[in-house]
C-alpha atoms as a PDB file:
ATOM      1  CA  UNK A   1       7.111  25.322  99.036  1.00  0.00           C
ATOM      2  CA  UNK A   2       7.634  23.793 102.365  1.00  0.00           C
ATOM      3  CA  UNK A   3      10.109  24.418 104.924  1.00  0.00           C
ATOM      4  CA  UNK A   4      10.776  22.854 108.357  1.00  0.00           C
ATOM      5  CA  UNK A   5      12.698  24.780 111.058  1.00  0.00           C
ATOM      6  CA  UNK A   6      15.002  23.033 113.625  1.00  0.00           C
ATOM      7  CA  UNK A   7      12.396  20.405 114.751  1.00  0.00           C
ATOM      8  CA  UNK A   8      12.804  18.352 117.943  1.00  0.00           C
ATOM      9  CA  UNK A   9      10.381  15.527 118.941  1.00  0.00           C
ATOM     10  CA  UNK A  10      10.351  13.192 121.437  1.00  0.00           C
ATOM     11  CA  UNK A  11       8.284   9.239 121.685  1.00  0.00           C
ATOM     12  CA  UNK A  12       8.393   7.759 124.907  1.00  0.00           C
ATOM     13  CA  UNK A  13      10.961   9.340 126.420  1.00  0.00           C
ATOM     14  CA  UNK A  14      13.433   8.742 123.579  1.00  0.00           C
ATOM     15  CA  UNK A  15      14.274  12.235 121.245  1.00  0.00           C
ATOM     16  CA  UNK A  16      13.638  10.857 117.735  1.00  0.00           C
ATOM     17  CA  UNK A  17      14.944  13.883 116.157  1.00  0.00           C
ATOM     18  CA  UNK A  18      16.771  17.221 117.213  1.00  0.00           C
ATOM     19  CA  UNK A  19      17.076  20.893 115.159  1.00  0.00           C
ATOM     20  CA  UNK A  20      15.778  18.986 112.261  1.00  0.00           C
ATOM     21  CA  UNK A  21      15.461  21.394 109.545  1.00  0.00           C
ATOM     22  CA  UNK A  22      14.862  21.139 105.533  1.00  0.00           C
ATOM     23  CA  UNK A  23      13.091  22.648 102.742  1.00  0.00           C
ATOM     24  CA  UNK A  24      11.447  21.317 100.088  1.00  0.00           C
ATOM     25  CA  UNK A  25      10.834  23.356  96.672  1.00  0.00           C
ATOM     26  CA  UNK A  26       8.283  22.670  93.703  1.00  0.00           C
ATOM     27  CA  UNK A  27       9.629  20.430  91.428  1.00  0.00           C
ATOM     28  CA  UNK A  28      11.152  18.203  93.792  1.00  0.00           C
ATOM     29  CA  UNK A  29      11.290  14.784  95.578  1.00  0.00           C
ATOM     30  CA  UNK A  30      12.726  14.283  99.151  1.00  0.00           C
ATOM     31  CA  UNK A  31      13.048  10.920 100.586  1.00  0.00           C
ATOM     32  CA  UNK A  32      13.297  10.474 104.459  1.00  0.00           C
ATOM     33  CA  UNK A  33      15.323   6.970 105.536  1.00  0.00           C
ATOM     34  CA  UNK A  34      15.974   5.786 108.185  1.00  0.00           C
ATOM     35  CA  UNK A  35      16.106   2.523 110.118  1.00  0.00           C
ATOM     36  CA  UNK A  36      12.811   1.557 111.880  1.00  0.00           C
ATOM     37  CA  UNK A  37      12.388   3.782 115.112  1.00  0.00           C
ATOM     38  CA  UNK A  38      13.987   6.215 113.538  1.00  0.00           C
ATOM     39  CA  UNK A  39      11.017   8.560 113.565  1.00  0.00           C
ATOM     40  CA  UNK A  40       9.954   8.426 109.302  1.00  0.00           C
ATOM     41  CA  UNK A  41       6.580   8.219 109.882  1.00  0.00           C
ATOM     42  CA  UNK A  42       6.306  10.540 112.873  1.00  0.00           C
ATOM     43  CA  UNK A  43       8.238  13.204 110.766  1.00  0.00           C
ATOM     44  CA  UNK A  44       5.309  13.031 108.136  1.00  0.00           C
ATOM     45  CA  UNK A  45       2.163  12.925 110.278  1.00  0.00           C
ATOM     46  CA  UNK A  46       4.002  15.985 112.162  1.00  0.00           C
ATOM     47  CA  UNK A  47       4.000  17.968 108.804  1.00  0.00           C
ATOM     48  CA  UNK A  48       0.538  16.808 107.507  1.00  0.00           C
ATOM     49  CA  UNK A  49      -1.146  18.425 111.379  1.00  0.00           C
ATOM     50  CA  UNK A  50      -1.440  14.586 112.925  1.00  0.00           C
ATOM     51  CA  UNK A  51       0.891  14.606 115.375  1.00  0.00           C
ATOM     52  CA  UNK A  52       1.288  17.972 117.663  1.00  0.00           C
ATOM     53  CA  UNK A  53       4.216  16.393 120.086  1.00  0.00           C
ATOM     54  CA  UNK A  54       7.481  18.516 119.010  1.00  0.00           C
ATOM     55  CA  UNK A  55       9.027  22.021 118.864  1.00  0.00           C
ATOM     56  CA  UNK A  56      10.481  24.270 115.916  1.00  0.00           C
ATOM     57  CA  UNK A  57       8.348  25.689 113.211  1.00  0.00           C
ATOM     58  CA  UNK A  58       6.869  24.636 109.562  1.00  0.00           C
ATOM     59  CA  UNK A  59       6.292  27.346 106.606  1.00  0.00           C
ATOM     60  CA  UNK A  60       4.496  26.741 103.658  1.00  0.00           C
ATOM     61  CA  UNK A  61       4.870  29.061 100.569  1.00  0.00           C
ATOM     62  CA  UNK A  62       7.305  31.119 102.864  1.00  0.00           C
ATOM     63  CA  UNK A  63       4.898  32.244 105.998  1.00  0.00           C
ATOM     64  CA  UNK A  64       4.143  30.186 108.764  1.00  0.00           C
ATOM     65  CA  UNK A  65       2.275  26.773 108.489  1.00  0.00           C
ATOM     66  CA  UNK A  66      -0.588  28.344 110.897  1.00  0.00           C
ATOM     67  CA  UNK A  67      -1.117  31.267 108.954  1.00  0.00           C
ATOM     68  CA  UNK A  68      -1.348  29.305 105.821  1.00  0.00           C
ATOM     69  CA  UNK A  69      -3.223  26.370 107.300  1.00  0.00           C
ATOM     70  CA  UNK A  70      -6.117  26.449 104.711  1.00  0.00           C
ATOM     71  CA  UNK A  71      -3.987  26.232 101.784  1.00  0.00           C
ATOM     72  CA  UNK A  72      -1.708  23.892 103.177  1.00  0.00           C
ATOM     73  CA  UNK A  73      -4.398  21.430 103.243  1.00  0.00           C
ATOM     74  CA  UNK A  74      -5.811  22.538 100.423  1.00  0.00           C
ATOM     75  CA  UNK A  75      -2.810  21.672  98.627  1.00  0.00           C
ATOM     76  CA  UNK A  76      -1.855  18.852 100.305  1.00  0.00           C
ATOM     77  CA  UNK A  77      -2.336  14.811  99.389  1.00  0.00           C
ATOM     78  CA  UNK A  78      -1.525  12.226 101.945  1.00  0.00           C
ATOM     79  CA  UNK A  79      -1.682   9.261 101.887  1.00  0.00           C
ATOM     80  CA  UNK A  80       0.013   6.622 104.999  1.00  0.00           C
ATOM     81  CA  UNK A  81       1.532   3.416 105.218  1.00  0.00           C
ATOM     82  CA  UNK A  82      -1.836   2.245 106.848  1.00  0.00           C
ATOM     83  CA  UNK A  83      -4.429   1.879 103.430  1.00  0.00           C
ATOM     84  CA  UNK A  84      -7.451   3.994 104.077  1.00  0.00           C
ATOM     85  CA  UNK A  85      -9.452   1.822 102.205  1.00  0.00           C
ATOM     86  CA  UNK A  86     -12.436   0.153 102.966  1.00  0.00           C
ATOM     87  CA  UNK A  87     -12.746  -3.126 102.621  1.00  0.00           C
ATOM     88  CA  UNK A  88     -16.517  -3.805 101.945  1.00  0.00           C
ATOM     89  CA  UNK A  89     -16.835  -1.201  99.743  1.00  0.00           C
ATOM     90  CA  UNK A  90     -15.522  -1.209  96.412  1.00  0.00           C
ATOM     91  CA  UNK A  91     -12.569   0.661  94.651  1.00  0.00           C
ATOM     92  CA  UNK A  92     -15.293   2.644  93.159  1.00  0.00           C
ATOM     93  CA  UNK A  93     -17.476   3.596  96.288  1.00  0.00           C
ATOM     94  CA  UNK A  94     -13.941   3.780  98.167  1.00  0.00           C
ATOM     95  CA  UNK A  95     -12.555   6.610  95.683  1.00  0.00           C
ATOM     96  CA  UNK A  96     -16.441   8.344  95.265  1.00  0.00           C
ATOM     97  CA  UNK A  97     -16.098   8.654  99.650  1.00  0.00           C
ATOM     98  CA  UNK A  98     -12.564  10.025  99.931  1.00  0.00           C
ATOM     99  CA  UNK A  99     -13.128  12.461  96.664  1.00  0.00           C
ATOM    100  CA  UNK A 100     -16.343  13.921  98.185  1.00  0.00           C
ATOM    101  CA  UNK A 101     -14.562  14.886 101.400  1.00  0.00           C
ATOM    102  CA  UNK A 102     -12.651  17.850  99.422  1.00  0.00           C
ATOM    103  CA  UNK A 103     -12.973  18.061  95.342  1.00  0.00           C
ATOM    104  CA  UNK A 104     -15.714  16.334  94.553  1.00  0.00           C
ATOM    105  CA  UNK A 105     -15.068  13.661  91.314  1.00  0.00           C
ATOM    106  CA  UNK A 106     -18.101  11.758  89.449  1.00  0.00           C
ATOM    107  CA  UNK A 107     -17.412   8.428  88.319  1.00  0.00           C
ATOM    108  CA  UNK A 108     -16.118   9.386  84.828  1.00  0.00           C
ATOM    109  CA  UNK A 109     -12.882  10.851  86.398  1.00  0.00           C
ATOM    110  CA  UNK A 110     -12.737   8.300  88.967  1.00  0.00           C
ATOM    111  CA  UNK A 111     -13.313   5.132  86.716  1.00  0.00           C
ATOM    112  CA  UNK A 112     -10.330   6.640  84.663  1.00  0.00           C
ATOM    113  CA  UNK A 113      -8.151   6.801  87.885  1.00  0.00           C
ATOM    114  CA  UNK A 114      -8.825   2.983  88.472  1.00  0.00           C
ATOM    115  CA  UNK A 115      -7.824   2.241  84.857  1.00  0.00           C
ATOM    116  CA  UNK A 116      -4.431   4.037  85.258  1.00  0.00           C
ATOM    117  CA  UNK A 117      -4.493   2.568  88.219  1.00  0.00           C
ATOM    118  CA  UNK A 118      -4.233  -0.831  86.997  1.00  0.00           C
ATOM    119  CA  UNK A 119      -7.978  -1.702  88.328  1.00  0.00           C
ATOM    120  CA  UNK A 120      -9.955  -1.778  84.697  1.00  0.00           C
ATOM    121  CA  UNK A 121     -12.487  -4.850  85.549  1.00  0.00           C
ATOM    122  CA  UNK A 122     -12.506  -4.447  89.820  1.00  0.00           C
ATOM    123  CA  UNK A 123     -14.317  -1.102  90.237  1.00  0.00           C
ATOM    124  CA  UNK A 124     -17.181  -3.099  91.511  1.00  0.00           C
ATOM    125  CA  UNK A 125     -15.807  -5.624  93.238  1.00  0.00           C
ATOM    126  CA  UNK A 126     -15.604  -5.440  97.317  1.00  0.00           C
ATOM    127  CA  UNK A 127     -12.096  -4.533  98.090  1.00  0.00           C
ATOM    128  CA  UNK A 128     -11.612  -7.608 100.488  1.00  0.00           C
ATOM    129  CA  UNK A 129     -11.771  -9.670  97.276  1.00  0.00           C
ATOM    130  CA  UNK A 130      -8.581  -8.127  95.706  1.00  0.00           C
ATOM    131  CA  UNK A 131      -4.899  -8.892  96.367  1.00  0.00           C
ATOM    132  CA  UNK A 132      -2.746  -7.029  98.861  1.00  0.00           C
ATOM    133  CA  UNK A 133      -1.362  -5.337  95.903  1.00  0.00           C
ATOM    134  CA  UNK A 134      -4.578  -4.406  94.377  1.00  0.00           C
ATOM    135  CA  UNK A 135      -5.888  -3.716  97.717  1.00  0.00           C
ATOM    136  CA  UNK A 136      -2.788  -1.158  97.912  1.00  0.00           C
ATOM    137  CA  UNK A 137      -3.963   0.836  94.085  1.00  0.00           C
ATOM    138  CA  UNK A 138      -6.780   1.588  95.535  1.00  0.00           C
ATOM    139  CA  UNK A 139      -5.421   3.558  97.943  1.00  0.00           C
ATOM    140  CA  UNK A 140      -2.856   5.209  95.035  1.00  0.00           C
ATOM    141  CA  UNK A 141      -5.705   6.054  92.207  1.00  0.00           C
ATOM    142  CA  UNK A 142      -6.471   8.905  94.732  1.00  0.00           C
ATOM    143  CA  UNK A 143      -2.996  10.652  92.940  1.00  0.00           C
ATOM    144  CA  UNK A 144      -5.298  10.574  89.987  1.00  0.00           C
ATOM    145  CA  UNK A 145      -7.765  12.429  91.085  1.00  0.00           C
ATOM    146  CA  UNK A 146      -6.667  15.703  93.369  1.00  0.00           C
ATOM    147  CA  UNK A 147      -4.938  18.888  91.877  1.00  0.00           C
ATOM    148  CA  UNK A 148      -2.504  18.792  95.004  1.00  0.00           C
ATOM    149  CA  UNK A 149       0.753  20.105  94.940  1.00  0.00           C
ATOM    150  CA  UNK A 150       2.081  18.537  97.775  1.00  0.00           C
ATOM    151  CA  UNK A 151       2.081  14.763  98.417  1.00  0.00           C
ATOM    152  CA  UNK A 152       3.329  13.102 101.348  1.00  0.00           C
ATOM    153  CA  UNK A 153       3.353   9.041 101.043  1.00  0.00           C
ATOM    154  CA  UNK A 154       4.870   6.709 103.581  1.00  0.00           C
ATOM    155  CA  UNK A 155       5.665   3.374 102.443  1.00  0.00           C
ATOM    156  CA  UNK A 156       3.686   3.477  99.141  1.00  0.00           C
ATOM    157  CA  UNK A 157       4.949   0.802  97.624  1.00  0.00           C
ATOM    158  CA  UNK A 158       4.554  -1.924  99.668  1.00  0.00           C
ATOM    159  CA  UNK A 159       2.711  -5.182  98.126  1.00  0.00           C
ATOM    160  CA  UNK A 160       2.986  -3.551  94.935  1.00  0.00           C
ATOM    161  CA  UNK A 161       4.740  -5.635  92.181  1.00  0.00           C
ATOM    162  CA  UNK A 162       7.314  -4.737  89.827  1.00  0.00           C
ATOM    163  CA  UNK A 163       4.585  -3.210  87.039  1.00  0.00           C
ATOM    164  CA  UNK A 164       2.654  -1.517  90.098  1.00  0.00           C
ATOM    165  CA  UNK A 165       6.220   0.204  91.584  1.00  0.00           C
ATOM    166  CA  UNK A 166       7.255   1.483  88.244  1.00  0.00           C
ATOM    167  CA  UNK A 167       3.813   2.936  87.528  1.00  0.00           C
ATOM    168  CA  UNK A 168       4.454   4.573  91.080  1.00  0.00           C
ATOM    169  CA  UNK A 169       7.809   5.943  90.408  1.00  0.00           C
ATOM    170  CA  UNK A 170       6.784   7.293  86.653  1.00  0.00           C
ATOM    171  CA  UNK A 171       3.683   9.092  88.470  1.00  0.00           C
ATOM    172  CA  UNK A 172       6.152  10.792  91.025  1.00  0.00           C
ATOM    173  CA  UNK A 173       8.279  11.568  88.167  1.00  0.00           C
ATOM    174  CA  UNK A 174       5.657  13.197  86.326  1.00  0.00           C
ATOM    175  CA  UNK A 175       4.276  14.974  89.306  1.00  0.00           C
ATOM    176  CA  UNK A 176       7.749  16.851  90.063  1.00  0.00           C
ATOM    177  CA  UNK A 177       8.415  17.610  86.197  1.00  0.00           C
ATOM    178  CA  UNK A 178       5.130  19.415  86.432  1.00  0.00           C
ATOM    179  CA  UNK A 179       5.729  21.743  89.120  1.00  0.00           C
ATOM    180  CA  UNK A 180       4.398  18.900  92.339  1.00  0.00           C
ATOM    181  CA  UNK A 181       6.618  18.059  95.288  1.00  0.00           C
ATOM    182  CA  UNK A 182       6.964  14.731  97.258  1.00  0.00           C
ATOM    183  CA  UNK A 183       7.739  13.280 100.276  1.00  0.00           C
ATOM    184  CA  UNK A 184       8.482   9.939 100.658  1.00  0.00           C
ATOM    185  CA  UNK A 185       9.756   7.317 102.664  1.00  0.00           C
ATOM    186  CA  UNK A 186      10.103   3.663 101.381  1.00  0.00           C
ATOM    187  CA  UNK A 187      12.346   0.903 101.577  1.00  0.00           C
ATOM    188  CA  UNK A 188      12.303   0.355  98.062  1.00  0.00           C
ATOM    189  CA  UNK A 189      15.580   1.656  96.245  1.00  0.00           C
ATOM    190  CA  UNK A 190      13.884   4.649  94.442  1.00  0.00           C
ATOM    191  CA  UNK A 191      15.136   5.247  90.721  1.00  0.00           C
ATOM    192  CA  UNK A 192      13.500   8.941  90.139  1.00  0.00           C
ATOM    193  CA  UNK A 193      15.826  11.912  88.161  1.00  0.00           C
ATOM    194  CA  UNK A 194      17.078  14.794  90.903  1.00  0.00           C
ATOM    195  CA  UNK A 195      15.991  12.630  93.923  1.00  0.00           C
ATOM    196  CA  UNK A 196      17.543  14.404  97.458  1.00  0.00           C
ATOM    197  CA  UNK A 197      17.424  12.455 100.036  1.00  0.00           C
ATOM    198  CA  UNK A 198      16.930  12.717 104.560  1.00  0.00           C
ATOM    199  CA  UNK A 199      18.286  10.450 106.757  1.00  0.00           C
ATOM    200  CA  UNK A 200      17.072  10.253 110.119  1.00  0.00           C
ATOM    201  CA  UNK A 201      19.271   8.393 112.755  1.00  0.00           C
ATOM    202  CA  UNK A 202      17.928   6.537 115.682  1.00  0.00           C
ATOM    203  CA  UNK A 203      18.868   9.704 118.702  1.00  0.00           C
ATOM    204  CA  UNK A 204      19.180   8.550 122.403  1.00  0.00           C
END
């Protein structure tokens, strides 16, 4: 599905990562650690077209990522360590924005993301009134609602609680069994069947 050819980048003067190369197929999960600095995040926004400062090449489906660019994004969820949420808006005018931008969802589908979600009784109420945690499932019922293939999440478990990060893992688990891939990079101690796993190291 995606594959990433000897890739070098450099952040202020420091190489973060050199002839970094990987694949990743259908039907599985790939976990990037590392310790802080050591480029996790960069790596990500690199693949998902956010970050244009490095060298080597990305193919998706087996041709080259610019060739392919329409589909890639097509079939590609991301969602980053910073919540893209907005906080005077509810969950349910949040997830009604971000699903108009690319497969439009009416409310039915969207009310039953929040309820998988763990949200049943704060679709209507402004996000700066829920917890961190809650704040955070916003963000997440947008795996409910988008026929990706691909889904890149940095750090998506952080303020969740122990209910809210096995809910997490059993929806990765269930994306991969049915054909999805994921990337992922967390400090949480994953527990997900067939999990590979990419460590970056801290280059100088």
């Amino acid at each position: 599905m995606l594959e990433v050819r000897a890739l070098n980048c450099e952040r202020n003067d420091r190489l973060l990562f050199r002839d970094l190369s990987f694949t990743l197929e259908a039907g599985q999960a790939l976990q990037v650690k590392g310790g802080n600095g050591s480029g996790k995040t960069t790596l990500l926004r690199i693949i998902c077209g956010l970050n244009d400062s490095y060298s080597g090449e990305l193919f998706w489906h087996g041709a080259p990522l610019g060739e392919r660019r329409d589909a890639f994004y097509a079939g590609l969820l991301y969602i980053g360590h910073r919540v893209a949420v907005n906080r005077v808006l509810t969950p349910l005018e949040n997830l009604r924005w971000s699903s108009r931008l690319r497969n439009p969802a009416d409310d039915g589908p969207i009310n039953e993301a929040l309820v998988h979600i763990g949200l049943a009784g704060h679709e209507d109420s402004p996000c700066h009134s829920l917890s961190a945690g809650q704040y955070q499932r916003v963000s997440l019922a947008r795996l409910f609602l988008r026929g990706a293939g691909l889904w890149v999440l940095d750090e998506p478990f952080t303020t969740l609680d122990t209910h809210g990060v096995t809910l997490l893992e059993n929806l990765v688990t269930r994306h991969t069994e049915s054909g999805g891939a994921v990337l992922i990079t967390t400090h949480h101690k994953l527990s997900l069947p067939g999990l590979r796993a990419l460590t970056l190291g801290v280059a100088r």
